[in-house]
N, C-alpha and C. Protein backbone atom coordinates (compact mmCIF):
# COMPACT_ATOMS: atom_id res chain seq x y z
N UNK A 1 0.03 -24.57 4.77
CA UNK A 1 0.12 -23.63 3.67
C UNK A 1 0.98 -24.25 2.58
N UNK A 2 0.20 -24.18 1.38
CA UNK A 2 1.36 -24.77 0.41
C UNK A 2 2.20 -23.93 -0.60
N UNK A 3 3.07 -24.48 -0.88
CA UNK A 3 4.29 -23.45 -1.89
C UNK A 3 3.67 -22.52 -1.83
N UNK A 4 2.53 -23.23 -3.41
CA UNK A 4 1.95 -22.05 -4.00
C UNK A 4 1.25 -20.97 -3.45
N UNK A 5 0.78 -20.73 -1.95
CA UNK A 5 0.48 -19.70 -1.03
C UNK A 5 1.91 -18.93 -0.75
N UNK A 6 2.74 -19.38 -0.47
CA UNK A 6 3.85 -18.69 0.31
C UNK A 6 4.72 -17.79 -1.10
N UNK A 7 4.89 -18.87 -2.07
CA UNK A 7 5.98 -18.08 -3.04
C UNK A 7 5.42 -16.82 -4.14
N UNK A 8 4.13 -16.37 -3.53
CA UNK A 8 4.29 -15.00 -4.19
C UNK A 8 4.76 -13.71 -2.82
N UNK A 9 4.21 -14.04 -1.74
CA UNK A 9 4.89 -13.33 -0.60
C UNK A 9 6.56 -13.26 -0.72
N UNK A 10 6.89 -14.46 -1.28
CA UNK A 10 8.57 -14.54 -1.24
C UNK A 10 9.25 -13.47 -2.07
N UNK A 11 7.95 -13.59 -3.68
CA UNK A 11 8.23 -12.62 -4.95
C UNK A 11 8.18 -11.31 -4.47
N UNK A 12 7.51 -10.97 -3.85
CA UNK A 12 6.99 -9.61 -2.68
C UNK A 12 8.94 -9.39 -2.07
N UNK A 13 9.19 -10.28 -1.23
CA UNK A 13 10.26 -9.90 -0.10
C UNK A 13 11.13 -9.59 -1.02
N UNK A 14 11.92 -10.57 -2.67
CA UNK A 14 12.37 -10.27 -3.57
C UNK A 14 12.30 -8.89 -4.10
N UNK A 15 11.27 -8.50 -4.37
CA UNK A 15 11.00 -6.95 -4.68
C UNK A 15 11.42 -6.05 -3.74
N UNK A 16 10.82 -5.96 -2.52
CA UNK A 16 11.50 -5.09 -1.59
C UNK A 16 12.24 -5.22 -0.92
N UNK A 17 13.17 -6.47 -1.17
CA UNK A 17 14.71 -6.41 -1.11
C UNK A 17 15.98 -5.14 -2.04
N UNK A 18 15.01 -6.16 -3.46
CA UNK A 18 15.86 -5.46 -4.49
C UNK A 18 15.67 -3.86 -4.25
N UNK A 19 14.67 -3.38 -4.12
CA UNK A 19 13.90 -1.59 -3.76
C UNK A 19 15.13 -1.07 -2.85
N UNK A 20 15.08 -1.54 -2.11
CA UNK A 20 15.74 -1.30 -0.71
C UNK A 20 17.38 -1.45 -1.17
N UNK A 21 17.91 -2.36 -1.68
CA UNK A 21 19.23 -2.20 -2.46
C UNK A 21 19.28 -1.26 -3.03
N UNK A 22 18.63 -0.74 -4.04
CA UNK A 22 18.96 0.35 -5.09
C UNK A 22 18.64 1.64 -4.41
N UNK A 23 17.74 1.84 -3.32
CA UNK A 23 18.13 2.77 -2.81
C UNK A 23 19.37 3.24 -1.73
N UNK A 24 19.63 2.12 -1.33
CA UNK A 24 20.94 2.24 -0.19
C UNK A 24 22.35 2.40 -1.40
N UNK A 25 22.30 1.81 -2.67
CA UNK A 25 23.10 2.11 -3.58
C UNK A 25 22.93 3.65 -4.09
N UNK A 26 22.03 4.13 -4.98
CA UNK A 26 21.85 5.56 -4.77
C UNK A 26 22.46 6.51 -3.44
N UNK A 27 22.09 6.34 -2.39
CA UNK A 27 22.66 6.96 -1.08
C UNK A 27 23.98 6.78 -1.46
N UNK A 28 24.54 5.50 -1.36
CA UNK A 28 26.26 5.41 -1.36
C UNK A 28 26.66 6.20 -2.27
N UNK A 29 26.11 6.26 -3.57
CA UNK A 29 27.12 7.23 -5.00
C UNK A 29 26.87 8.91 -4.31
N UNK A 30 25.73 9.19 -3.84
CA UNK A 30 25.58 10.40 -3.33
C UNK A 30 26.64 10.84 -2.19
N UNK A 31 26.77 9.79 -1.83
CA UNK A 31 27.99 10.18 -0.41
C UNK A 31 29.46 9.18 -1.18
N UNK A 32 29.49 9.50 -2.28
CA UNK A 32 30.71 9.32 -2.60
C UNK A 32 31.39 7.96 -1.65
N UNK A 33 30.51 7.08 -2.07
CA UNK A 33 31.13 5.47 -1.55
C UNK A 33 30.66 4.51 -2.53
N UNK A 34 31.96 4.71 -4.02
CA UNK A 34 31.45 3.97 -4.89
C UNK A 34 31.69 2.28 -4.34
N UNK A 35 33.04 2.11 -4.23
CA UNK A 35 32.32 0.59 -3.46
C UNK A 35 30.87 -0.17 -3.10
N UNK A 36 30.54 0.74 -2.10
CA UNK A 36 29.25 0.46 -1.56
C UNK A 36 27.94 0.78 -2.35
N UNK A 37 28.47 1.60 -3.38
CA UNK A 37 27.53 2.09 -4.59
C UNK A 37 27.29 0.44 -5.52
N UNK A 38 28.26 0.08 -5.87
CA UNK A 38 28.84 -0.88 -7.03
C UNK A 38 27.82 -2.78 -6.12
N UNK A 39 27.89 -2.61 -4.18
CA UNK A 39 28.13 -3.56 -3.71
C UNK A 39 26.16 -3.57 -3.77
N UNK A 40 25.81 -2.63 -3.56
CA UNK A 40 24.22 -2.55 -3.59
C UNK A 40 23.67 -2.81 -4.78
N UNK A 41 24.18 -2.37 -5.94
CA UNK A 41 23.50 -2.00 -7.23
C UNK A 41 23.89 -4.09 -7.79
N UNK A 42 24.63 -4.02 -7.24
CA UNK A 42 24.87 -6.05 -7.76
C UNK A 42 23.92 -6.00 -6.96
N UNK A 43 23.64 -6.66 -5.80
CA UNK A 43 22.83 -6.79 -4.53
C UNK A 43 21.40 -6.65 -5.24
N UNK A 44 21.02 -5.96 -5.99
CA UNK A 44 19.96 -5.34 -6.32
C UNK A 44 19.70 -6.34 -7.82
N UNK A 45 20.81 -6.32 -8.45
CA UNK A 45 20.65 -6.79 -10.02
C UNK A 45 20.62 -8.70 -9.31
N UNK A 46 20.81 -9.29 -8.42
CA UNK A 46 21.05 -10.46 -8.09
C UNK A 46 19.63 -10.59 -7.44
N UNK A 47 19.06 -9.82 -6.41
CA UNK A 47 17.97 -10.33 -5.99
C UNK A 47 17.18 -9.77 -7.16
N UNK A 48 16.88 -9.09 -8.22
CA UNK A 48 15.94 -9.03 -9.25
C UNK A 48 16.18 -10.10 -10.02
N UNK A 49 16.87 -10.76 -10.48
CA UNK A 49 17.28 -12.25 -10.96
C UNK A 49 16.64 -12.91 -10.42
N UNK A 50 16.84 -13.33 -8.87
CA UNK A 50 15.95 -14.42 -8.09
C UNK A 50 14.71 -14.21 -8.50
N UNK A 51 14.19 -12.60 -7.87
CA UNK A 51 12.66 -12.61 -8.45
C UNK A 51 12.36 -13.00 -9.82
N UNK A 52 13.18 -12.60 -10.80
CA UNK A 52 12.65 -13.19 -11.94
C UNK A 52 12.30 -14.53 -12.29
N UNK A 53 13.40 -15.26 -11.90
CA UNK A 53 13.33 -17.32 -11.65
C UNK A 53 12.14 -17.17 -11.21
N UNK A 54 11.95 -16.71 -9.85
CA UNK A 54 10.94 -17.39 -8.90
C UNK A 54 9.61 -17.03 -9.55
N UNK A 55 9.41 -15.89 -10.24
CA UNK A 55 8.48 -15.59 -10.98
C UNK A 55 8.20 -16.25 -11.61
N UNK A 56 8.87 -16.42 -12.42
CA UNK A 56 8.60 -17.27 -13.45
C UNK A 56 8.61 -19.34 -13.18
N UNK A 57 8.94 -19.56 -12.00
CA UNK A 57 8.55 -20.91 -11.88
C UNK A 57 7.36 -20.75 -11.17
N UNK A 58 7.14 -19.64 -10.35
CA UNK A 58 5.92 -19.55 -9.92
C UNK A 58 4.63 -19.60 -11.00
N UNK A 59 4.76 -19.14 -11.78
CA UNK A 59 4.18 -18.81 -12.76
C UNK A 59 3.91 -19.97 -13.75
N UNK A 60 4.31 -21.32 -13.65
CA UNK A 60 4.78 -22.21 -14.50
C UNK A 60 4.10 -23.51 -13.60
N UNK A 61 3.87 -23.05 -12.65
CA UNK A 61 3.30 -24.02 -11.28
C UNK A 61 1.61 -23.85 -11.70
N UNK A 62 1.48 -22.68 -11.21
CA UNK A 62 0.22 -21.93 -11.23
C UNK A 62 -0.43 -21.38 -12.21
N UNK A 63 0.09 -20.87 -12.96
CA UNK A 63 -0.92 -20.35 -14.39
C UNK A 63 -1.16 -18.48 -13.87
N UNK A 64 -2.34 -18.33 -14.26
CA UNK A 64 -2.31 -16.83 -14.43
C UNK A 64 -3.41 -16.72 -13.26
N UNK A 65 -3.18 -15.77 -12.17
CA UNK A 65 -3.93 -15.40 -11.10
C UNK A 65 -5.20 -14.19 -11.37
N UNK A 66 -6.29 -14.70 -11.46
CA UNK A 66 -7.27 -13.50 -12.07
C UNK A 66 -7.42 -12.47 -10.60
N UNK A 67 -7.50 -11.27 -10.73
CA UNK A 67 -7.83 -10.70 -9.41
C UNK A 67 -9.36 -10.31 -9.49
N UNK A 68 -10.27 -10.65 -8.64
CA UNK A 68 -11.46 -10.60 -8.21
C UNK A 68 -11.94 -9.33 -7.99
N UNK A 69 -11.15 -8.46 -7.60
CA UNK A 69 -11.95 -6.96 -6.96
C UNK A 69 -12.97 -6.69 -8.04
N UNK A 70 -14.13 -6.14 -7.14
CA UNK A 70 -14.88 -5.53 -8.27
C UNK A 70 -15.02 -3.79 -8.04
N UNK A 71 -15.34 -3.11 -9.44
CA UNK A 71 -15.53 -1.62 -8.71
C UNK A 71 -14.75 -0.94 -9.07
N UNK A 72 -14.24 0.06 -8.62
CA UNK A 72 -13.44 1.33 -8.63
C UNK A 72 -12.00 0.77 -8.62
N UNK A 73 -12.17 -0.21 -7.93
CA UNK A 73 -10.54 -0.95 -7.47
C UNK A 73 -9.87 -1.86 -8.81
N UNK A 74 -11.14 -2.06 -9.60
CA UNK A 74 -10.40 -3.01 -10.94
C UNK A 74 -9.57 -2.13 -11.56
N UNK A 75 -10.14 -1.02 -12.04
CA UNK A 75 -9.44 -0.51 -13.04
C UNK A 75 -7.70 0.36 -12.47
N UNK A 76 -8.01 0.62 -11.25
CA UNK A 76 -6.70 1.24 -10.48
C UNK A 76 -5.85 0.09 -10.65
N UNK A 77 -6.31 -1.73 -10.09
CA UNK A 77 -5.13 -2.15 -10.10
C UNK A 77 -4.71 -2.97 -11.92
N UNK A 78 -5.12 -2.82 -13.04
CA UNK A 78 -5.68 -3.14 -13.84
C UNK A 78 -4.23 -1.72 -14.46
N UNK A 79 -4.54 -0.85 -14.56
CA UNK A 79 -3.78 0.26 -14.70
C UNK A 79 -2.08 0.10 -13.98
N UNK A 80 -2.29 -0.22 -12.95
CA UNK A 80 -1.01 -0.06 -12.25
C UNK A 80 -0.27 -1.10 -12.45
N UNK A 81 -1.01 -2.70 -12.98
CA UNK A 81 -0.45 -3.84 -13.29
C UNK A 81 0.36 -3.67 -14.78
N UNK A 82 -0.75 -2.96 -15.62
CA UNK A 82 -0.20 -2.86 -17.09
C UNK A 82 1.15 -2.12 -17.00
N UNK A 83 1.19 -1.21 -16.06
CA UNK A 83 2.14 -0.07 -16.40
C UNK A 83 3.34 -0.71 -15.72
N UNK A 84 3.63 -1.99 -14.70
CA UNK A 84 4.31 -2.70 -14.28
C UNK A 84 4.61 -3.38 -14.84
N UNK A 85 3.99 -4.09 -15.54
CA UNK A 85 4.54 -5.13 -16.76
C UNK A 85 5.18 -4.51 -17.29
N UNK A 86 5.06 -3.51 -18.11
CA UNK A 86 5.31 -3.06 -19.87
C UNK A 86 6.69 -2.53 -18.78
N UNK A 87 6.95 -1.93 -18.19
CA UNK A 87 8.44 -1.42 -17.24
C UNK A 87 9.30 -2.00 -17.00
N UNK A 88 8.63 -3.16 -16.40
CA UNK A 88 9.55 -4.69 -16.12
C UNK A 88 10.24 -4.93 -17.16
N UNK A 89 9.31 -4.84 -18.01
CA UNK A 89 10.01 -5.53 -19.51
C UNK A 89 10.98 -5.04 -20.47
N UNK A 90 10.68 -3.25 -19.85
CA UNK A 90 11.81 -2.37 -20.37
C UNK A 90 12.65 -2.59 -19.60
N UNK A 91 12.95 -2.76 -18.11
CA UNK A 91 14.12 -2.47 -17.63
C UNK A 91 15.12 -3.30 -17.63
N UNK A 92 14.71 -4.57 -18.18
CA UNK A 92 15.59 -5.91 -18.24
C UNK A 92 16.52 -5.11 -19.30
N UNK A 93 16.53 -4.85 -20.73
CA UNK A 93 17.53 -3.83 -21.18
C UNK A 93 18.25 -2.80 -20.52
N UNK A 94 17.24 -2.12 -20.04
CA UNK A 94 18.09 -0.63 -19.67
C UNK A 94 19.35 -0.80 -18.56
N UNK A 95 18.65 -1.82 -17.39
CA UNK A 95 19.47 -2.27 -16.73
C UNK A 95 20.72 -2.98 -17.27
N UNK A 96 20.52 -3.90 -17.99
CA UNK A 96 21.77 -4.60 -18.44
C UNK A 96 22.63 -3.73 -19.02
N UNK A 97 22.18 -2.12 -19.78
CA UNK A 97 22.89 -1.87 -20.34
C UNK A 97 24.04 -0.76 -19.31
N UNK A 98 22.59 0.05 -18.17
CA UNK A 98 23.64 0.54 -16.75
C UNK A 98 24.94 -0.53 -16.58
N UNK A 99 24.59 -1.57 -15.84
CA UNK A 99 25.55 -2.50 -15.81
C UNK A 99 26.77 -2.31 -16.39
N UNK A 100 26.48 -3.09 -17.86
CA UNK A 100 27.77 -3.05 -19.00
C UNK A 100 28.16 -1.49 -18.76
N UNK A 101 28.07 -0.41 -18.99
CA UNK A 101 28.71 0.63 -18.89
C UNK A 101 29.46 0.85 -17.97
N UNK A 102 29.18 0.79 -16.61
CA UNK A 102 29.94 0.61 -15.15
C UNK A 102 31.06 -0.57 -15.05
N UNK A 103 30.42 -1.63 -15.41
CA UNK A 103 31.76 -2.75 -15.63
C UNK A 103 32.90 -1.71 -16.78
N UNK A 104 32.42 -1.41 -17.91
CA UNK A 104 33.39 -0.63 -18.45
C UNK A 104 33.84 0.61 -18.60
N UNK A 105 33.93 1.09 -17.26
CA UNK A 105 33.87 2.13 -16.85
C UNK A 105 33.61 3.53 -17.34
N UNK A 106 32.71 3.19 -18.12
CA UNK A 106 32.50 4.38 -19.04
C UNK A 106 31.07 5.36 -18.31
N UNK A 107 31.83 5.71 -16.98
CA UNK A 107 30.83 6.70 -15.97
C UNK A 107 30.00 7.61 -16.66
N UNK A 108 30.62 8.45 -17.37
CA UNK A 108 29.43 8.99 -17.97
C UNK A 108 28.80 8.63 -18.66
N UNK A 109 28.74 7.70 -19.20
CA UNK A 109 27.44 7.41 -20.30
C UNK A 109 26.59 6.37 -18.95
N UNK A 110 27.19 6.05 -18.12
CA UNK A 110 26.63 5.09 -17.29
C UNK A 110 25.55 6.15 -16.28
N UNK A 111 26.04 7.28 -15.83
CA UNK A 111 25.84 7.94 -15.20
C UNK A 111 24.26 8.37 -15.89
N UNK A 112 24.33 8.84 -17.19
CA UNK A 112 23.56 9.52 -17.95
C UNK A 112 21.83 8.38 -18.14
N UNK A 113 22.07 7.04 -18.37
CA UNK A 113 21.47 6.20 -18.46
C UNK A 113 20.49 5.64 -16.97
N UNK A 114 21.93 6.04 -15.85
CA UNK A 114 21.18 5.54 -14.94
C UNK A 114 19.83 6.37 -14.30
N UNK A 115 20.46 7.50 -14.84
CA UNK A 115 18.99 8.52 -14.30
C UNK A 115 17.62 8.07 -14.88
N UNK A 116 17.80 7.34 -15.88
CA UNK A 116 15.94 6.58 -16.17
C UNK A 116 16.06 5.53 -15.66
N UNK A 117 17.28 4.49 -15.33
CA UNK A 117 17.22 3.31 -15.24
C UNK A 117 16.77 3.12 -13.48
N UNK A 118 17.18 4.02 -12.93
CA UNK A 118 17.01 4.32 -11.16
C UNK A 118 15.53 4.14 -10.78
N UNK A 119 14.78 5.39 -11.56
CA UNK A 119 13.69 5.65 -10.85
C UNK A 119 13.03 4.42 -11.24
N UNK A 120 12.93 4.17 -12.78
CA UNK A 120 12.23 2.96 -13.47
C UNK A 120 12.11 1.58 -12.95
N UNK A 121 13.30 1.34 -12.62
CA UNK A 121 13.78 0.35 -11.75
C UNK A 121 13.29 -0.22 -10.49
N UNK A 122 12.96 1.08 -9.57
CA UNK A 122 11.95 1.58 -8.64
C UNK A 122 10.69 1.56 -8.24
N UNK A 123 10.45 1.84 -9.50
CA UNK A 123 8.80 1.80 -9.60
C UNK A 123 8.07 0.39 -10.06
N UNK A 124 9.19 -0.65 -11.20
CA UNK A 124 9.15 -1.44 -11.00
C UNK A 124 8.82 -2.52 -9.67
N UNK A 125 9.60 -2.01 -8.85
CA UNK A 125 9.85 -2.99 -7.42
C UNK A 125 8.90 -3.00 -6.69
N UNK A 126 8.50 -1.38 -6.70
CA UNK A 126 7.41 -0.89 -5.36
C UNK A 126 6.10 -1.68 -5.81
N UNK A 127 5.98 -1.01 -7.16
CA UNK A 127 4.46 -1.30 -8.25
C UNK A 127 4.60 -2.97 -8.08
N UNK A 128 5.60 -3.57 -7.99
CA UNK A 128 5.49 -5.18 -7.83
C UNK A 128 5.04 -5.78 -6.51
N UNK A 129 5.28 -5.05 -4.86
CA UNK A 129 4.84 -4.93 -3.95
C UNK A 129 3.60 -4.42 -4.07
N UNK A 130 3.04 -3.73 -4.71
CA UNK A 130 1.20 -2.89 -4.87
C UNK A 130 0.65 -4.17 -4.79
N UNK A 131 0.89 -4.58 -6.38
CA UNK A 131 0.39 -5.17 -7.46
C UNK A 131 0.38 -7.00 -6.20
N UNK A 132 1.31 -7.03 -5.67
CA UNK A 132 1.15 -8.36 -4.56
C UNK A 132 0.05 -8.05 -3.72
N UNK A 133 0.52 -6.83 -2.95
CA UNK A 133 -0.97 -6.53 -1.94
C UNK A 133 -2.14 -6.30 -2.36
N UNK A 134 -2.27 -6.00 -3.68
CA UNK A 134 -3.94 -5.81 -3.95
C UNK A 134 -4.43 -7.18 -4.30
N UNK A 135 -3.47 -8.54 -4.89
CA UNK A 135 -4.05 -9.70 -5.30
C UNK A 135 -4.12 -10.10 -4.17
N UNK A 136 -2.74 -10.64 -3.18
CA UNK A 136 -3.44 -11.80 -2.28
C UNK A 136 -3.73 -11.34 -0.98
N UNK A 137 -3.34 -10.11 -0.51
CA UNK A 137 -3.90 -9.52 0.05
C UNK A 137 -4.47 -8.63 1.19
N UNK A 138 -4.80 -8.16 -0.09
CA UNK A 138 -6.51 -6.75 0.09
C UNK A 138 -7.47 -7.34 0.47
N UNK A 139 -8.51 -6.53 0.94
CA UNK A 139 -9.62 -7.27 0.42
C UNK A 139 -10.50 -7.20 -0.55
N UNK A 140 -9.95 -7.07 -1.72
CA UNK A 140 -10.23 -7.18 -3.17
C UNK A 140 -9.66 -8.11 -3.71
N UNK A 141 -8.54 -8.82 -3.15
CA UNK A 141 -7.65 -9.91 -3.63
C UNK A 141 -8.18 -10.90 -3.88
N UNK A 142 -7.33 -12.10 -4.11
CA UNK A 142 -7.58 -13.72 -3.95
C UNK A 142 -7.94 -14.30 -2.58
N UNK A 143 -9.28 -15.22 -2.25
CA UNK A 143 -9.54 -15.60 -0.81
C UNK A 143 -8.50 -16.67 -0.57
């Protein structure tokens, strides 16, 4: 198997790493363990970094992956890809700006921000796990 087979599965584990951070961070602020709030939400902003590199050298290796499905299934993942991109691309701001607010402890405005930046963030990750399983694979994917 070469790289280029393995390192979008990796971009995959990246994603539902980071998923899985931001929700165990959420849990911690809910049970009042900002530590463990603060130790996830890095955890989370560090493995979305990796994914981003790896994305993007992946991406720099390989070129642009067309997905094959035909049918009912194009336009679902066609839809769910667009709406992943254009999110991704918002949350690189929104996030940085959660961040900066928490480094400067300015909780409430941090607090207030994070309520779009959470779910968004989220849907990002999961929709990046979809968007892996329907290309390489489904069986609508890449052979």
């Amino acid at each position: 198997m070469t790289a280029s087979m393995v390192w979008p599965g990796v971009n995959a584990a990246l994603n539902a790493t980071s998923g899985a951070l931001l929700m165990a961070g959420w849990w911690a602020i809910r049970r009042q363990r900002p530590a463990l709030h603060m130790a996830c939400m890095g955890g989370a902003l560090a493995v979305s970094l990796a994914f981003l590199t790896s994305y993007i050298l992946y991406h720099a290796q390989v070129g642009s992956v067309r997905f094959p499905g035909i049918g009912w299934i194009r336009p679902v993942y066609f839809t769910l890809l667009v709406s992943h991109t254009i999110l991704a691309v918002v949350i690189v701001p929104l996030a940085a700006r959660t961040v900066w607010l928490a480094l400067r402890r300015q909780f409430a405005a941090h607090v207030g921000i994070a309520r779009w930046t959470l779910p968004l963030w989220l849907y990002v990750s999961v929709s990046g796990i979809v968007v892996y399983w329907l290309l390489y694979r489904s069986p609508w994917g890449v052979t």
